[in-house]
N, C-alpha and C. Protein backbone atom coordinates (compact mmCIF):
# COMPACT_ATOMS: atom_id res chain seq x y z
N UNK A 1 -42.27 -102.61 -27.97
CA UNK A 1 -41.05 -103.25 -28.40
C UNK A 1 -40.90 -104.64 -27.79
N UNK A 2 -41.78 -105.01 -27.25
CA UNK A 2 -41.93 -106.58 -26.32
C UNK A 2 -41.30 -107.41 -27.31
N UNK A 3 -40.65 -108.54 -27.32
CA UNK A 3 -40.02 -109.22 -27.91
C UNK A 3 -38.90 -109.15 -28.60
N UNK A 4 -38.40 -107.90 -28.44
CA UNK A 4 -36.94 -107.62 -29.05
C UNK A 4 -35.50 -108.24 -28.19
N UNK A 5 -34.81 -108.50 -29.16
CA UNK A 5 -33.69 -109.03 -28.61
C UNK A 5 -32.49 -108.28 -27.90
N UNK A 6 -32.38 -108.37 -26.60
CA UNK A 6 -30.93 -107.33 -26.51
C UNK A 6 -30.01 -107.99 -25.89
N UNK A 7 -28.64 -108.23 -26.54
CA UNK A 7 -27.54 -108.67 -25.85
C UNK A 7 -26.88 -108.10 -24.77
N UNK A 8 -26.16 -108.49 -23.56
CA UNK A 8 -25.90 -107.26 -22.46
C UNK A 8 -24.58 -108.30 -21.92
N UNK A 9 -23.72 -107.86 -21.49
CA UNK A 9 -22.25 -108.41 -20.41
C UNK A 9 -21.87 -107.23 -20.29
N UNK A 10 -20.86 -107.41 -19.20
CA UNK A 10 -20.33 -106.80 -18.54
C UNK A 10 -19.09 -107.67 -17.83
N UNK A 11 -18.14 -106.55 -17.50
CA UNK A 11 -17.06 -107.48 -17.07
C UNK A 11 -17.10 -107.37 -14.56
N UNK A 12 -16.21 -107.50 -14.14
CA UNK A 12 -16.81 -108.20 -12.87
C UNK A 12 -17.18 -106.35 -12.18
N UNK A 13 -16.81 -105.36 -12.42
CA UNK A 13 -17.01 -104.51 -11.78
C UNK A 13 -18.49 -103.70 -12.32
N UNK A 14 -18.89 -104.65 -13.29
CA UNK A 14 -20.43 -103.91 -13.87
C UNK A 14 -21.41 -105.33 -13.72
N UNK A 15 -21.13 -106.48 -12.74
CA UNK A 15 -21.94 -107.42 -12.40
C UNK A 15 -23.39 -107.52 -11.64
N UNK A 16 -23.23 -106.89 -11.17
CA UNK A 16 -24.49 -106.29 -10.60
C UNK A 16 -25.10 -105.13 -11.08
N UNK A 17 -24.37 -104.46 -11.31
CA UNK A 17 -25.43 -103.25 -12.20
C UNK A 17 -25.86 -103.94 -14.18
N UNK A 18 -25.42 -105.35 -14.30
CA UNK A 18 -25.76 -105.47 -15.23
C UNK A 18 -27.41 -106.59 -14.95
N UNK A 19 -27.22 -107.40 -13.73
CA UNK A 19 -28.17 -107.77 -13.10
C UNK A 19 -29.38 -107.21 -12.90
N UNK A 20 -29.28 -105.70 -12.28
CA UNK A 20 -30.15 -104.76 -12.24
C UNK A 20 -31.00 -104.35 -13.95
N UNK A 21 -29.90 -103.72 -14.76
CA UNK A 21 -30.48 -103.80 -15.76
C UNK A 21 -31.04 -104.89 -16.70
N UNK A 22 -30.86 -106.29 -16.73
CA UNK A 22 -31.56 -107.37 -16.83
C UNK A 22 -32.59 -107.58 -16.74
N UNK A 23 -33.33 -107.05 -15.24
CA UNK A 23 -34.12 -107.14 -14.92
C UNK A 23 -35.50 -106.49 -15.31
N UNK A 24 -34.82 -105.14 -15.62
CA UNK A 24 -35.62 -103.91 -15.80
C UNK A 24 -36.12 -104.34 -17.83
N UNK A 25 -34.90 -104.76 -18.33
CA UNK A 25 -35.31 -105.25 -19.57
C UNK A 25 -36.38 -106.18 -19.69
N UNK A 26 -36.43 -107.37 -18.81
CA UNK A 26 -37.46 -108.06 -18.94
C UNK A 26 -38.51 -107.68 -18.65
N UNK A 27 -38.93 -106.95 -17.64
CA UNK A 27 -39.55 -106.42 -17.46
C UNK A 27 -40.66 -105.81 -18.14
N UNK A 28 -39.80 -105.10 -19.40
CA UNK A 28 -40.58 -104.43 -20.21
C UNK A 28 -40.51 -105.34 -21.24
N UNK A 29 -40.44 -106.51 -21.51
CA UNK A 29 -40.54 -107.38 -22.28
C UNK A 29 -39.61 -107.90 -23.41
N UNK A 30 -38.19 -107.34 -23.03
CA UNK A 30 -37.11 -107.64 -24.02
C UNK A 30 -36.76 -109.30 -23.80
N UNK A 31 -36.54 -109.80 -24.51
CA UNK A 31 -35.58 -111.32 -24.40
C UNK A 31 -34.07 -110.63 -24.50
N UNK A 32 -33.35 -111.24 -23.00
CA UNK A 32 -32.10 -110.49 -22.92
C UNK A 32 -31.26 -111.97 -22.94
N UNK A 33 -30.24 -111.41 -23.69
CA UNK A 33 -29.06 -112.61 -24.67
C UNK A 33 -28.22 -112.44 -23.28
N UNK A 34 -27.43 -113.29 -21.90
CA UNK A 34 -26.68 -112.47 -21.36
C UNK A 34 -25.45 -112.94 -21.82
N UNK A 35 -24.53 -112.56 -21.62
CA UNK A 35 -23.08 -113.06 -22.32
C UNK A 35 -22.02 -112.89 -20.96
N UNK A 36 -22.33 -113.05 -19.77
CA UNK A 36 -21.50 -112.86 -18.97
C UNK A 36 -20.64 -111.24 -18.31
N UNK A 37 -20.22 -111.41 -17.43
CA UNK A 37 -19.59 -112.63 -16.95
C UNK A 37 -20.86 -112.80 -15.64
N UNK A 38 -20.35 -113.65 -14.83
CA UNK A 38 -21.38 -114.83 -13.82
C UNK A 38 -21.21 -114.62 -12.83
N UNK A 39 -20.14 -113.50 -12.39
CA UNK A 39 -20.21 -113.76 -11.11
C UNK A 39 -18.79 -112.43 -10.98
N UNK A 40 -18.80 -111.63 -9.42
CA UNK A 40 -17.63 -110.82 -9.40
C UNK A 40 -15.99 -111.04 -9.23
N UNK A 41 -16.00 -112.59 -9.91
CA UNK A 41 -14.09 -112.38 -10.10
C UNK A 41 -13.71 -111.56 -10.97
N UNK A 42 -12.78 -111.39 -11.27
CA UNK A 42 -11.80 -110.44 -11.44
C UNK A 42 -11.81 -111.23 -13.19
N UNK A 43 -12.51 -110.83 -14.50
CA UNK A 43 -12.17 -111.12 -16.04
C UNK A 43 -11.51 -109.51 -16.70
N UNK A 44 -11.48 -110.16 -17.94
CA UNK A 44 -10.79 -109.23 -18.92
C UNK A 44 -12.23 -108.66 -19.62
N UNK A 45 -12.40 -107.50 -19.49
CA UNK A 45 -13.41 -106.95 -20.32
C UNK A 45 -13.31 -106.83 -22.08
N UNK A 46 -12.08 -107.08 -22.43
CA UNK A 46 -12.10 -107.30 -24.13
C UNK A 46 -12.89 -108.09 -24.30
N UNK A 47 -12.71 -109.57 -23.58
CA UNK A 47 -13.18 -110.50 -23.84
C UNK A 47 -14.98 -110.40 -23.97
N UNK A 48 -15.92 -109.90 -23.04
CA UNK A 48 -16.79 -109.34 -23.36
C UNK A 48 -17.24 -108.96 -24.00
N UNK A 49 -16.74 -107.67 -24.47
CA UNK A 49 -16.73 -106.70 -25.67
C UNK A 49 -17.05 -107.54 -26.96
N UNK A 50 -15.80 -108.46 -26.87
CA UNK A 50 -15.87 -109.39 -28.40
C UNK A 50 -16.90 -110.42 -28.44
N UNK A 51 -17.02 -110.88 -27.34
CA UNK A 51 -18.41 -111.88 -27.34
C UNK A 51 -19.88 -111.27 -27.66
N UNK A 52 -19.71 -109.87 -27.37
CA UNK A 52 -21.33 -109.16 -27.66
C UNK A 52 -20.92 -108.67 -28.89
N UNK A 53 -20.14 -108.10 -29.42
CA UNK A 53 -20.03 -107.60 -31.12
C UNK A 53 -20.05 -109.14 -31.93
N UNK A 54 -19.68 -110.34 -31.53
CA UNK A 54 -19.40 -111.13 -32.39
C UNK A 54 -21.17 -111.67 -32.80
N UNK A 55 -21.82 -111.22 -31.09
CA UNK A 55 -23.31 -111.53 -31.22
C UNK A 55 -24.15 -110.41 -32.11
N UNK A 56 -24.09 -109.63 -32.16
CA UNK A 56 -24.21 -108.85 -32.96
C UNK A 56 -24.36 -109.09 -34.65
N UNK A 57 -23.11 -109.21 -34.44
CA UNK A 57 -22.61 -109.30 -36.00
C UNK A 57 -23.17 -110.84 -36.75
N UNK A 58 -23.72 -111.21 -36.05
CA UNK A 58 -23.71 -112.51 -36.19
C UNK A 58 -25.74 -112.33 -36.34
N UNK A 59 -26.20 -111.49 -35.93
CA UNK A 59 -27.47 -111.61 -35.71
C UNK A 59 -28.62 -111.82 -35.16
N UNK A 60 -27.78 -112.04 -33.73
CA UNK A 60 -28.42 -113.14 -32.53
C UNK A 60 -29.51 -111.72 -31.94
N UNK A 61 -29.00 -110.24 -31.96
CA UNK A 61 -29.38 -109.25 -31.62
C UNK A 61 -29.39 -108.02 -32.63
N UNK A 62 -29.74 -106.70 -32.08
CA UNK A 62 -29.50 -105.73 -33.01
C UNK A 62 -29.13 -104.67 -32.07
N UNK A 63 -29.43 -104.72 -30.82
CA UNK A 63 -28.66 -103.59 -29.88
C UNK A 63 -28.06 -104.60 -28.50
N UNK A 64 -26.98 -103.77 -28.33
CA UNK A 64 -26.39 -104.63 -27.05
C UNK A 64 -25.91 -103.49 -25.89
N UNK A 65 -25.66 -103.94 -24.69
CA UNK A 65 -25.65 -103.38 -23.85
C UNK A 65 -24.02 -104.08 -23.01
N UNK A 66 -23.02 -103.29 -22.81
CA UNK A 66 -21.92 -103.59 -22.29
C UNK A 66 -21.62 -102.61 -20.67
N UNK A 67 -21.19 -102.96 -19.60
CA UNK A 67 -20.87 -102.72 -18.80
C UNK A 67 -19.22 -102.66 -18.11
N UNK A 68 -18.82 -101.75 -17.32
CA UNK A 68 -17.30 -101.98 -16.89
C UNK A 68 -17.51 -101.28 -15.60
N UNK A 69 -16.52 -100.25 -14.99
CA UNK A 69 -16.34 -99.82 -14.08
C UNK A 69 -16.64 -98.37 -14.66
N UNK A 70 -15.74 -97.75 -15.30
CA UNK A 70 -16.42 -96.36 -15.51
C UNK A 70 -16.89 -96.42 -17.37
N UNK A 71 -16.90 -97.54 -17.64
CA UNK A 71 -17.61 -98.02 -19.44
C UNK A 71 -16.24 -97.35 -20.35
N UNK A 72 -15.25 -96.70 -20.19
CA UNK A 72 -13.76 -96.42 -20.80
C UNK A 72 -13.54 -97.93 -21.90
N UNK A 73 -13.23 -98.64 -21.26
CA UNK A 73 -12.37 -99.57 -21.20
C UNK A 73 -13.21 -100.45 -22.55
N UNK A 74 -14.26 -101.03 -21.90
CA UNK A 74 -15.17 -101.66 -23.14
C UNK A 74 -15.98 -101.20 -24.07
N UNK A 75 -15.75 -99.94 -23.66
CA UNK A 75 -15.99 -99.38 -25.16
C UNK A 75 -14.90 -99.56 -25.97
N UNK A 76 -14.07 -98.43 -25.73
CA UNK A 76 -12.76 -98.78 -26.39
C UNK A 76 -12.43 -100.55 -27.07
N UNK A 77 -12.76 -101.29 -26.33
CA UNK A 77 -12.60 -102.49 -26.91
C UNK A 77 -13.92 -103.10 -27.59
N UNK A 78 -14.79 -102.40 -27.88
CA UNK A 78 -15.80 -102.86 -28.34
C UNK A 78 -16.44 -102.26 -29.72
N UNK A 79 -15.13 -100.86 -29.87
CA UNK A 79 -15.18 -100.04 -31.25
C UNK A 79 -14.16 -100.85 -31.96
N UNK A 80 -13.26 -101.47 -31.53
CA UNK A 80 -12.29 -102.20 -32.08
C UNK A 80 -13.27 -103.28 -33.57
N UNK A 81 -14.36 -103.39 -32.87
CA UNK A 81 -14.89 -104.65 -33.95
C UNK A 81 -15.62 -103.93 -35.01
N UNK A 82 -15.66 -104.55 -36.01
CA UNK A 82 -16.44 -104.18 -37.70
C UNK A 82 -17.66 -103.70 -37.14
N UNK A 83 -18.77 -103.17 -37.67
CA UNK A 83 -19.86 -102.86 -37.47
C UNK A 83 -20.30 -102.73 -36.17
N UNK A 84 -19.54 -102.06 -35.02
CA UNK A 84 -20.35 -101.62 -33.64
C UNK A 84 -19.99 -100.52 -33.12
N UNK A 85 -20.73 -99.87 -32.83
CA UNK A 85 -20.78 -98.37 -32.79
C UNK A 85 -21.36 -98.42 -31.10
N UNK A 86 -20.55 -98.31 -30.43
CA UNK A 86 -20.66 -98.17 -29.00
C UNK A 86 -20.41 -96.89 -28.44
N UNK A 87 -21.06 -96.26 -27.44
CA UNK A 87 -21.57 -95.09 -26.90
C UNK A 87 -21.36 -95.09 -25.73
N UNK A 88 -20.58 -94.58 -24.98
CA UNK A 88 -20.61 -94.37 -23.62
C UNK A 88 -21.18 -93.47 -23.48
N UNK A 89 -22.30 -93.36 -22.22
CA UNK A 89 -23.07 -92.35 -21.82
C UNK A 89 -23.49 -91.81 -20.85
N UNK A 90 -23.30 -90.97 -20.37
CA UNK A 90 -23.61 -90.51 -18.98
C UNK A 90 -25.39 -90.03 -18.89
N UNK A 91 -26.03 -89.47 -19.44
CA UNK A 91 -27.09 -89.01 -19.06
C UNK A 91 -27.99 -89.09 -20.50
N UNK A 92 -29.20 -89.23 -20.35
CA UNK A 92 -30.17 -89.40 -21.94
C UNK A 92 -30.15 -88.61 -22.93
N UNK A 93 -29.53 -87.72 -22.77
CA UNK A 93 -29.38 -86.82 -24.19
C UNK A 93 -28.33 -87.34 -24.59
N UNK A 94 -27.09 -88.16 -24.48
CA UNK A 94 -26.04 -88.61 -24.80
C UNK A 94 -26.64 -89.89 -25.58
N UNK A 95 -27.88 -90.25 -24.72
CA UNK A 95 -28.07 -91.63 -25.40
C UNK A 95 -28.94 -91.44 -26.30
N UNK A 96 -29.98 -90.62 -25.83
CA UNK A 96 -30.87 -90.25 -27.13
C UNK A 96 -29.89 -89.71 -28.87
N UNK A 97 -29.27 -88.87 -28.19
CA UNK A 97 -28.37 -88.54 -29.46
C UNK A 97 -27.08 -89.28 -30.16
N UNK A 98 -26.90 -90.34 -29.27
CA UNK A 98 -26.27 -91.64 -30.05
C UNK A 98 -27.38 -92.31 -31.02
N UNK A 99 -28.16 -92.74 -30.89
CA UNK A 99 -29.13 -93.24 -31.20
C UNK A 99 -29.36 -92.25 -32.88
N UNK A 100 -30.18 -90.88 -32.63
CA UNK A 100 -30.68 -89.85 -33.59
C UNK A 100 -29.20 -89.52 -34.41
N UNK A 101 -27.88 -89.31 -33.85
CA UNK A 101 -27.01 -89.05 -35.27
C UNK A 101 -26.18 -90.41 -35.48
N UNK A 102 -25.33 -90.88 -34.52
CA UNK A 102 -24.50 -91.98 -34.64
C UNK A 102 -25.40 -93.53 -35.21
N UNK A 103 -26.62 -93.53 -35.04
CA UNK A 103 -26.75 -95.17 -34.99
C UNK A 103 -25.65 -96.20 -34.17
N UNK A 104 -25.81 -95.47 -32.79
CA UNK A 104 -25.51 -96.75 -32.18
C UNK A 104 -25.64 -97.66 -31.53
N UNK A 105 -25.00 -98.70 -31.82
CA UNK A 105 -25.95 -100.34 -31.14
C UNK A 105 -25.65 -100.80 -30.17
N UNK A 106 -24.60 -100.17 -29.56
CA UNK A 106 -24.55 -100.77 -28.32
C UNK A 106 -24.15 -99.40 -26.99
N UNK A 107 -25.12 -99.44 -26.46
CA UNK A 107 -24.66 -98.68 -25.16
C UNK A 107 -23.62 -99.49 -24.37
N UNK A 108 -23.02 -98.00 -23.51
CA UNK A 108 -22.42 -98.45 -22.83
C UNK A 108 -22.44 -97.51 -21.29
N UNK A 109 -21.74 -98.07 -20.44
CA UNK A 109 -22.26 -97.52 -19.38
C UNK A 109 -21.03 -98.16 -18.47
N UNK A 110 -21.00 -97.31 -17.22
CA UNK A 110 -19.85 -97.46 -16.22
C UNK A 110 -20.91 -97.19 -14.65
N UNK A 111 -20.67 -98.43 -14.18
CA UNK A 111 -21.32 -98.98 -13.18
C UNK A 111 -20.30 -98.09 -11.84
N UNK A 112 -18.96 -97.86 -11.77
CA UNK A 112 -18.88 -97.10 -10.78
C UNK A 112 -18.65 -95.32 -10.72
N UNK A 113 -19.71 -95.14 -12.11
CA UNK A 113 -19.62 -93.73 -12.32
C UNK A 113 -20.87 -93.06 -12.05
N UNK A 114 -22.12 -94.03 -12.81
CA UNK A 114 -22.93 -93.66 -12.94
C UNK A 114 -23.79 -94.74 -12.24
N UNK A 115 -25.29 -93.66 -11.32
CA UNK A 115 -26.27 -94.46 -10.92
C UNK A 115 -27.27 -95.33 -11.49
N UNK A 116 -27.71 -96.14 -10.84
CA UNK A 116 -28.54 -97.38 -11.48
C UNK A 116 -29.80 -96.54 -12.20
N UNK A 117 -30.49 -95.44 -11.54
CA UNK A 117 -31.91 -95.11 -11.94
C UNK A 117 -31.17 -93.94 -13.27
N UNK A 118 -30.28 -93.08 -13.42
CA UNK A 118 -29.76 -92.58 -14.58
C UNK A 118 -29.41 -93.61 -15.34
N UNK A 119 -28.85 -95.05 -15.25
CA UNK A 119 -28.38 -95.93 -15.94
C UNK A 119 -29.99 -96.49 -16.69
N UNK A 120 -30.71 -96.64 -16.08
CA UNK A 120 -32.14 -97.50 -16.61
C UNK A 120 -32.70 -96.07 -17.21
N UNK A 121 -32.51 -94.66 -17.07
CA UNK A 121 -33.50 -93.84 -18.20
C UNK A 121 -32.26 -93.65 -19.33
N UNK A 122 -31.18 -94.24 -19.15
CA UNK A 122 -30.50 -93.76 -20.80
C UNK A 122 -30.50 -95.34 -21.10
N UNK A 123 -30.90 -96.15 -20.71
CA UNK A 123 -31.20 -97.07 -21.47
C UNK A 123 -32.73 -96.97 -22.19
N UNK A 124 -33.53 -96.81 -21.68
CA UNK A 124 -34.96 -95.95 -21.55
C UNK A 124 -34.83 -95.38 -23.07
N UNK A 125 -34.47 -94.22 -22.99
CA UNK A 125 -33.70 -93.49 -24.41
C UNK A 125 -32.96 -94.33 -25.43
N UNK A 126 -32.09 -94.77 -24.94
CA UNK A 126 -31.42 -95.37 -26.28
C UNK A 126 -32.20 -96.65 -27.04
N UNK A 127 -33.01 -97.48 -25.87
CA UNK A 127 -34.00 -98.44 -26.96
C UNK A 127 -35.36 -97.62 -27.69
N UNK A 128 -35.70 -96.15 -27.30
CA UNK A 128 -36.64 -96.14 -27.85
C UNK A 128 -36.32 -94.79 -29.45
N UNK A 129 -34.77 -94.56 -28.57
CA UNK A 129 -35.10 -93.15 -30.05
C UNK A 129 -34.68 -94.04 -31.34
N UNK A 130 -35.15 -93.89 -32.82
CA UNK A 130 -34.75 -94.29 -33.62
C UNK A 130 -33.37 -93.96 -34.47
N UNK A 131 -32.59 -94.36 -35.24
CA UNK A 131 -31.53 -93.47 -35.96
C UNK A 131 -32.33 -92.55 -37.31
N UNK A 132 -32.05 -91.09 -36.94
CA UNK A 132 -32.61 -89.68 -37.98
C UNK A 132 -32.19 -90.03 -39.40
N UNK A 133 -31.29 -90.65 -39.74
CA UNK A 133 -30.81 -90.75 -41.09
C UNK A 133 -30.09 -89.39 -41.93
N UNK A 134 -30.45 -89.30 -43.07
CA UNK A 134 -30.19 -88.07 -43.44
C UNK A 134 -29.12 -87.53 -43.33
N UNK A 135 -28.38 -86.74 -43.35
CA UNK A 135 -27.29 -86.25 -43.57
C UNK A 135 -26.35 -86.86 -42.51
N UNK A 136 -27.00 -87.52 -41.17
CA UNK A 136 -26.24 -88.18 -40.50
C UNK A 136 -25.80 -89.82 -41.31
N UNK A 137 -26.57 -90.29 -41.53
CA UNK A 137 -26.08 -91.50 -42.60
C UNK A 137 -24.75 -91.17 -43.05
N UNK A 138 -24.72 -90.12 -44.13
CA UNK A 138 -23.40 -89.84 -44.72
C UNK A 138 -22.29 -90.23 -43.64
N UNK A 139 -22.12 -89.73 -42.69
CA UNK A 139 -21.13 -89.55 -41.73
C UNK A 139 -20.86 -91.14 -41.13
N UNK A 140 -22.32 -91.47 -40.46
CA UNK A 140 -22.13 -93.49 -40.44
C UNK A 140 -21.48 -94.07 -41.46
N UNK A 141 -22.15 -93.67 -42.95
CA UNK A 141 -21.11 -94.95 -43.33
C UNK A 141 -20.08 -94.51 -43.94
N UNK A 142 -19.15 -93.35 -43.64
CA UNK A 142 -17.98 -93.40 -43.41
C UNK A 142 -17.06 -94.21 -42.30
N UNK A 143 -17.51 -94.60 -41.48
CA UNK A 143 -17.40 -95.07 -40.29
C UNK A 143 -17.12 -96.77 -40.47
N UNK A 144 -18.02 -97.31 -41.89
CA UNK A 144 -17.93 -98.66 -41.92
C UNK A 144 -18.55 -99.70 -41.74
């Protein structure tokens, strides 16, 4: 998957665990879009949220990666937008199976819930399972 695009922010309490995962992306050869924020003051995580769906939607990427404190918050504000299907996830069957029924594009994750090495294998999972289609489709594009 070397060369794929993934968008990733986080707001100040997922700053470093979004650093961490940055890293691990390049690593394996993703070009990572970052969208902030820069540093641990104190932002609004909507704001986030809307800057990676707007990237999204826009084409710059096709999966994105959002961060918060326990991932509640920006998700919630990150289902708010047309076409993004965000997943909070605690462990790889959550992410694998976002991925296989939901098609969704953007993980999400909570930096003071969950550990960095569970955080890098459901990311692990969610870039590599594909969406099953099939009777799950039906249900996506009810969704929009």
């Amino acid at each position: 998957m070397s060369g794929q695009k993934i968008v990733i922010a986080s707001d100040h309490a997922g700053f470093d665990f979004k650093a961490s995962l940055k890293d691990t992306l390049a690593g394996q050869g993703y070009e990572v879009i970052d969208l902030g924020t820069n540093g641990p003051e104190s932002v609004d995580y909507p704001d986030y949220a809307a800057a990676l769906a707007g990237a999204i939607r826009e084409g710059r990427a096709e999966r994105g990666v959002l961060i918060c404190g326990t991932g509640i918050g920006i998700s919630i504000a990150a289902n708010r937008h047309p076409g993004i299907r965000a997943a909070l996830c605690h462990d790889t069957t959550g992410a694998r199976l976002s991925r296989q029924h939901n098609d969704a594009n953007v993980l999400v994750l909570g930096a003071r819930v969950t550990g960095i090495e569970t955080a890098q294998d459901c990311l692990a999972a969610f870039l590599a399972t594909p969406f099953e289609g099939g009777r799950h489709s039906r249900r996506v594009d009810k969704m929009g």
